[in-house]
PDB file of N, CA and C in Angstrom:
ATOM      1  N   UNK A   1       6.261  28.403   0.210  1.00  0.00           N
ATOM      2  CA  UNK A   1       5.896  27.221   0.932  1.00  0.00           C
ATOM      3  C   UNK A   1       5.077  27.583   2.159  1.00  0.00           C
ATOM      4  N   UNK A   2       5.402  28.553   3.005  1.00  0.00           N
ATOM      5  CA  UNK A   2       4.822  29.067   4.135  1.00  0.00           C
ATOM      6  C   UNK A   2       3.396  29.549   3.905  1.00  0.00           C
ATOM      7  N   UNK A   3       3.170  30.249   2.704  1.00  0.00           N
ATOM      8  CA  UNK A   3       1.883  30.482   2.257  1.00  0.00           C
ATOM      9  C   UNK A   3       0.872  29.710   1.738  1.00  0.00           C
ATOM     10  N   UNK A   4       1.814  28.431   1.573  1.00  0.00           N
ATOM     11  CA  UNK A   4       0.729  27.194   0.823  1.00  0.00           C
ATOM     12  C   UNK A   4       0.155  26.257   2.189  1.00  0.00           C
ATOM     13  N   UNK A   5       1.233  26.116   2.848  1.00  0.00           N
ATOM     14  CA  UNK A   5       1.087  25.874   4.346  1.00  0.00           C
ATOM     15  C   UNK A   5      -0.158  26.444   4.969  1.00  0.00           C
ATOM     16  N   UNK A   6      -0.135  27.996   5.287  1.00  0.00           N
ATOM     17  CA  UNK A   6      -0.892  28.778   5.813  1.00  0.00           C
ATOM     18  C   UNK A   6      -2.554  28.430   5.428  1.00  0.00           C
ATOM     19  N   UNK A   7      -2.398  28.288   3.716  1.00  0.00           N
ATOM     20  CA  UNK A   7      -3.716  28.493   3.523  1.00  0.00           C
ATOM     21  C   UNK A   7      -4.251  27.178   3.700  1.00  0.00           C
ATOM     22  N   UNK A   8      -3.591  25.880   3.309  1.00  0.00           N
ATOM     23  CA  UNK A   8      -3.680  24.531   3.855  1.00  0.00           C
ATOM     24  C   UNK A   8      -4.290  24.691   5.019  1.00  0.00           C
ATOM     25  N   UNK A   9      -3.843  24.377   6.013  1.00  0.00           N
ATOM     26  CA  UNK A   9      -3.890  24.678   7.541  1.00  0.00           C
ATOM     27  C   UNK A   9      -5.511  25.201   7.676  1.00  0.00           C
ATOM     28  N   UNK A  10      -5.738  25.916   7.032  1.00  0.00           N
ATOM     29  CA  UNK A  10      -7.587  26.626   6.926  1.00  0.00           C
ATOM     30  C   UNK A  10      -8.276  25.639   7.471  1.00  0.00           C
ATOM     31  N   UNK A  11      -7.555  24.707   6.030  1.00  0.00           N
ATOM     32  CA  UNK A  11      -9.234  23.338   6.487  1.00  0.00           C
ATOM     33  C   UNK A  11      -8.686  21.794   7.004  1.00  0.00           C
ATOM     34  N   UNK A  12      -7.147  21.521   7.123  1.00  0.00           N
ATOM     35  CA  UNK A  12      -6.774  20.490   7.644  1.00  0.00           C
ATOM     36  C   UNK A  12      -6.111  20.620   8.884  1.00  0.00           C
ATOM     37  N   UNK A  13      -5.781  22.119   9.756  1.00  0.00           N
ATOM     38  CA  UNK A  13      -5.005  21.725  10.627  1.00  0.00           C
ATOM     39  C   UNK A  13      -3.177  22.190  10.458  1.00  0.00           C
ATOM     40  N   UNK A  14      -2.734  23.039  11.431  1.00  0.00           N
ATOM     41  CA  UNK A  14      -1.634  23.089  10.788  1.00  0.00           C
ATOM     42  C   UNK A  14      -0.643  22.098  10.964  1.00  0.00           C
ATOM     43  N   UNK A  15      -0.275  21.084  11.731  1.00  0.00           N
ATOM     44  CA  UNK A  15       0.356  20.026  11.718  1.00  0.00           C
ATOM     45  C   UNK A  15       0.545  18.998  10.691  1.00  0.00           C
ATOM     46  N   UNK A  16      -0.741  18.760   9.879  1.00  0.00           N
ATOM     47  CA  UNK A  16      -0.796  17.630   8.801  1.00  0.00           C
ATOM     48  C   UNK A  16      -0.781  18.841   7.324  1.00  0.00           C
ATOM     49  N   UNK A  17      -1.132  19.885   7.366  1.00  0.00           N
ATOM     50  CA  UNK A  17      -0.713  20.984   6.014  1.00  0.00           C
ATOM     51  C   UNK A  17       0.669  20.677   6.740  1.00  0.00           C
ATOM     52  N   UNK A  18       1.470  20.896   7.539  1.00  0.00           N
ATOM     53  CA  UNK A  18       3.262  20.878   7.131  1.00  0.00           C
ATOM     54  C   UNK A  18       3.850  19.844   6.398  1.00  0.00           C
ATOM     55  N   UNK A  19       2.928  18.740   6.866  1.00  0.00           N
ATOM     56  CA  UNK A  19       3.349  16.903   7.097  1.00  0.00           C
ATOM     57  C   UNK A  19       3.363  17.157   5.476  1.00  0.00           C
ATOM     58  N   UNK A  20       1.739  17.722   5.235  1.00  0.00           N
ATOM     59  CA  UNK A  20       1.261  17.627   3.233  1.00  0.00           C
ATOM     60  C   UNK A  20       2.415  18.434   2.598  1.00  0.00           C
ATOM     61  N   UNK A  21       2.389  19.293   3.022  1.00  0.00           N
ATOM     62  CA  UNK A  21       3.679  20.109   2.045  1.00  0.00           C
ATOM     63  C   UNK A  21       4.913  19.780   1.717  1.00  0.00           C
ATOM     64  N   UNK A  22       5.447  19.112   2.747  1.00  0.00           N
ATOM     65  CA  UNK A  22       7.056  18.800   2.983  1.00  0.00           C
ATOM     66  C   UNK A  22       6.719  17.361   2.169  1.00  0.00           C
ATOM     67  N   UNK A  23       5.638  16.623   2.237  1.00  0.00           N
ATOM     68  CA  UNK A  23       5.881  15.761   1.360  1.00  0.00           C
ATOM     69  C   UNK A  23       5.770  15.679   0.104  1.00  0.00           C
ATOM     70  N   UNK A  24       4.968  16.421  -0.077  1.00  0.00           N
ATOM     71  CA  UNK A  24       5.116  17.041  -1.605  1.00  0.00           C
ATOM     72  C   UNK A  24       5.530  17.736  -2.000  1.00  0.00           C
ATOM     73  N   UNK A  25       6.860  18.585  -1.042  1.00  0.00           N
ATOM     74  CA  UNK A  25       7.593  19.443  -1.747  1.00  0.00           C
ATOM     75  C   UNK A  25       8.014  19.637  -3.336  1.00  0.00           C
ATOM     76  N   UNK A  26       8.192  18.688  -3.807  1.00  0.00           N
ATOM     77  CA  UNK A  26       8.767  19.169  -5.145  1.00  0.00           C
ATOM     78  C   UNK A  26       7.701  19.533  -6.060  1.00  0.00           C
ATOM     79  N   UNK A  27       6.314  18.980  -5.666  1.00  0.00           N
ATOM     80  CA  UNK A  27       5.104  19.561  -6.121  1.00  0.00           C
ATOM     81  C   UNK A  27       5.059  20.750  -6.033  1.00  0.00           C
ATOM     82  N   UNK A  28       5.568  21.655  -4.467  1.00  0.00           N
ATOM     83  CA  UNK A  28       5.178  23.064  -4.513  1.00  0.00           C
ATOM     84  C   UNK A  28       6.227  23.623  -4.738  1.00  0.00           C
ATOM     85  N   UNK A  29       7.527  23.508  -4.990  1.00  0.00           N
ATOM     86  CA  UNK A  29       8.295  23.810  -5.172  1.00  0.00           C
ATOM     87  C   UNK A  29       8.489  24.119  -6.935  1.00  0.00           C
ATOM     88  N   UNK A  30       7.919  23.209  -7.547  1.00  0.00           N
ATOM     89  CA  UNK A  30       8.091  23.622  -9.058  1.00  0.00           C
ATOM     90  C   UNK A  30       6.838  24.723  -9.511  1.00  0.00           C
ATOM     91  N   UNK A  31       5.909  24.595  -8.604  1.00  0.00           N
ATOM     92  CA  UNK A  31       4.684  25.847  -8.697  1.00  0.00           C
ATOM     93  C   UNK A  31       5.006  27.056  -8.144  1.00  0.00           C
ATOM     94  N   UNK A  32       5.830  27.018  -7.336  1.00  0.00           N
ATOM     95  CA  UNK A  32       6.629  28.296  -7.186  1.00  0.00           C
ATOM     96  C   UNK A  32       6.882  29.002  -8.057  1.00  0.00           C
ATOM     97  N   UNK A  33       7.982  27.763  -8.729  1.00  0.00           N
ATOM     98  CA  UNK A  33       8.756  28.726  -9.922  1.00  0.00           C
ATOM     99  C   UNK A  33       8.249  29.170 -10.409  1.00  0.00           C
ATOM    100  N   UNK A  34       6.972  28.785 -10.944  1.00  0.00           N
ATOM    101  CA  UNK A  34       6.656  28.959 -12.187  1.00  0.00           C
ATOM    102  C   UNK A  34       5.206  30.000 -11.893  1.00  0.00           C
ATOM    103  N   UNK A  35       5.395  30.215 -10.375  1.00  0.00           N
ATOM    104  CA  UNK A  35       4.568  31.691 -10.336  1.00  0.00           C
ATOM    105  C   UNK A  35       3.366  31.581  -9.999  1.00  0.00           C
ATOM    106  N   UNK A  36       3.021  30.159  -9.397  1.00  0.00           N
ATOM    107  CA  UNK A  36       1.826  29.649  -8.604  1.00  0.00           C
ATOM    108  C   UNK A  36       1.564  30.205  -8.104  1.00  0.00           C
ATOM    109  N   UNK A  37      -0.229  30.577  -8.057  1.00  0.00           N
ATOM    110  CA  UNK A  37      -0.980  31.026  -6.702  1.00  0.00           C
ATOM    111  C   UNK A  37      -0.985  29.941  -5.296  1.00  0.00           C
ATOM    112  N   UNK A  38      -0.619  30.789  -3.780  1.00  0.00           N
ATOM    113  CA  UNK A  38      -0.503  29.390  -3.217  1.00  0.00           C
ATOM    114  C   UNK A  38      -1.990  29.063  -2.322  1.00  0.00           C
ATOM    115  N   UNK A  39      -2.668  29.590  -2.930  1.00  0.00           N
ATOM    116  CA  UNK A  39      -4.255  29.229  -2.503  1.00  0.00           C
ATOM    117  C   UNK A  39      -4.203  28.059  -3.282  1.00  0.00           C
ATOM    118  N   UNK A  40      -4.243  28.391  -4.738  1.00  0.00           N
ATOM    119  CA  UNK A  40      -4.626  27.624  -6.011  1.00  0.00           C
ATOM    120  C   UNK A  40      -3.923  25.893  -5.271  1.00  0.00           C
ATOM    121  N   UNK A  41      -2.371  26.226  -4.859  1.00  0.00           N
ATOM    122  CA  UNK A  41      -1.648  25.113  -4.406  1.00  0.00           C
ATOM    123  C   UNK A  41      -2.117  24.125  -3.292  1.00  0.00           C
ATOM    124  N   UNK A  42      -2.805  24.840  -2.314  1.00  0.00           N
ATOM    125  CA  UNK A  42      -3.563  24.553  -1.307  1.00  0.00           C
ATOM    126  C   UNK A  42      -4.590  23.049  -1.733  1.00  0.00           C
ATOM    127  N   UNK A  43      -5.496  23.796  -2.166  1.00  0.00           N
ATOM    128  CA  UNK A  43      -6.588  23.264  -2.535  1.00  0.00           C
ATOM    129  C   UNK A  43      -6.043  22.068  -3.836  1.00  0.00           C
ATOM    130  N   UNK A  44      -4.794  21.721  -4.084  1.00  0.00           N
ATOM    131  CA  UNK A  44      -4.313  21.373  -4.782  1.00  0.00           C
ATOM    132  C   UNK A  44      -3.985  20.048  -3.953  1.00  0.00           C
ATOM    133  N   UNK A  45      -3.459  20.313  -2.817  1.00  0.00           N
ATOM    134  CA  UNK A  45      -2.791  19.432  -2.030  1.00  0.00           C
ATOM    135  C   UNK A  45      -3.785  18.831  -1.081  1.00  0.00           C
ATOM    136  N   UNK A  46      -5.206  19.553  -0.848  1.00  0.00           N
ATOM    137  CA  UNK A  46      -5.984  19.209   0.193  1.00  0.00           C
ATOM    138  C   UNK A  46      -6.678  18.114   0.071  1.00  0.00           C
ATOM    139  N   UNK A  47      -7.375  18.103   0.664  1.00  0.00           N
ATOM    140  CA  UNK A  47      -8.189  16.820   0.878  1.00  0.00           C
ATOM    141  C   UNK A  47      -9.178  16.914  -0.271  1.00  0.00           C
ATOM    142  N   UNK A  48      -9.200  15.956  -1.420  1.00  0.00           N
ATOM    143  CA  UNK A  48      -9.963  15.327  -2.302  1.00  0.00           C
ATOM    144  C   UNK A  48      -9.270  16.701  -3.839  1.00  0.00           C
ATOM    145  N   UNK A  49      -7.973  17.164  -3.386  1.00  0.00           N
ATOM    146  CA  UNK A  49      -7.667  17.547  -4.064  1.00  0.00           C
ATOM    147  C   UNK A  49      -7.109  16.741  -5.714  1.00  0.00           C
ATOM    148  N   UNK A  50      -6.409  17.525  -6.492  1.00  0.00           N
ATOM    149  CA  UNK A  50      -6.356  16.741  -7.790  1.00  0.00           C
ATOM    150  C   UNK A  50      -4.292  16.555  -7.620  1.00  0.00           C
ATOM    151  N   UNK A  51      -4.068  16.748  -6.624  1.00  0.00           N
ATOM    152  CA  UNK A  51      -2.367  16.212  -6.702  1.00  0.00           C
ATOM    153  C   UNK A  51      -2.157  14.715  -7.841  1.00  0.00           C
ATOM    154  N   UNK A  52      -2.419  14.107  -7.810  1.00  0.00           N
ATOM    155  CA  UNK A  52      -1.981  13.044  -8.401  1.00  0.00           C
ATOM    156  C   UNK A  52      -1.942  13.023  -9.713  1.00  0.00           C
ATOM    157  N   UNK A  53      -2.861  14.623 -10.860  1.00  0.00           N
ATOM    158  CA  UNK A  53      -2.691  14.496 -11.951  1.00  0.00           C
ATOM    159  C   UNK A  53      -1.338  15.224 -11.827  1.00  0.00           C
ATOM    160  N   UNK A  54      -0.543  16.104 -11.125  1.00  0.00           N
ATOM    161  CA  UNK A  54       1.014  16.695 -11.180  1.00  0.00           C
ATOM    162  C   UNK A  54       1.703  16.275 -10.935  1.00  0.00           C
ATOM    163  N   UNK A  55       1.723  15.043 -10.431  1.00  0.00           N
ATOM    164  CA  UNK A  55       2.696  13.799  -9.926  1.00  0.00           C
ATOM    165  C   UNK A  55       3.502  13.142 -11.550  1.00  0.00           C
TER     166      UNK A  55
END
């Protein structure tokens, strides 16, 4: 989570990457498991990212 955070944070800021993560925790949390890159997750969660097809 800290690393998806981190790389978030690049291009939004680290205050609103925490806000993004924690709210989509169970988003990054099941990409964990399963051995996610957390760049890949990042850009996943960011701005004009594709979150809503893993929802």
């Amino acid at each position: 989570m800290d690393l998806v955070v981190a790389h978030l944070a690049e291009n939004i800021g680290l205050e609103p990457a925490i806000m993004r993560v924690m709210g989509r925790l169970r988003i990054v949390l099941q990409d964990a498991i399963e051995g996610g890159n957390p760049a890949d997750m990042a850009l996943v969660l960011g701005p004009g990212g594709t979150e809503a097809r893993l929802e």
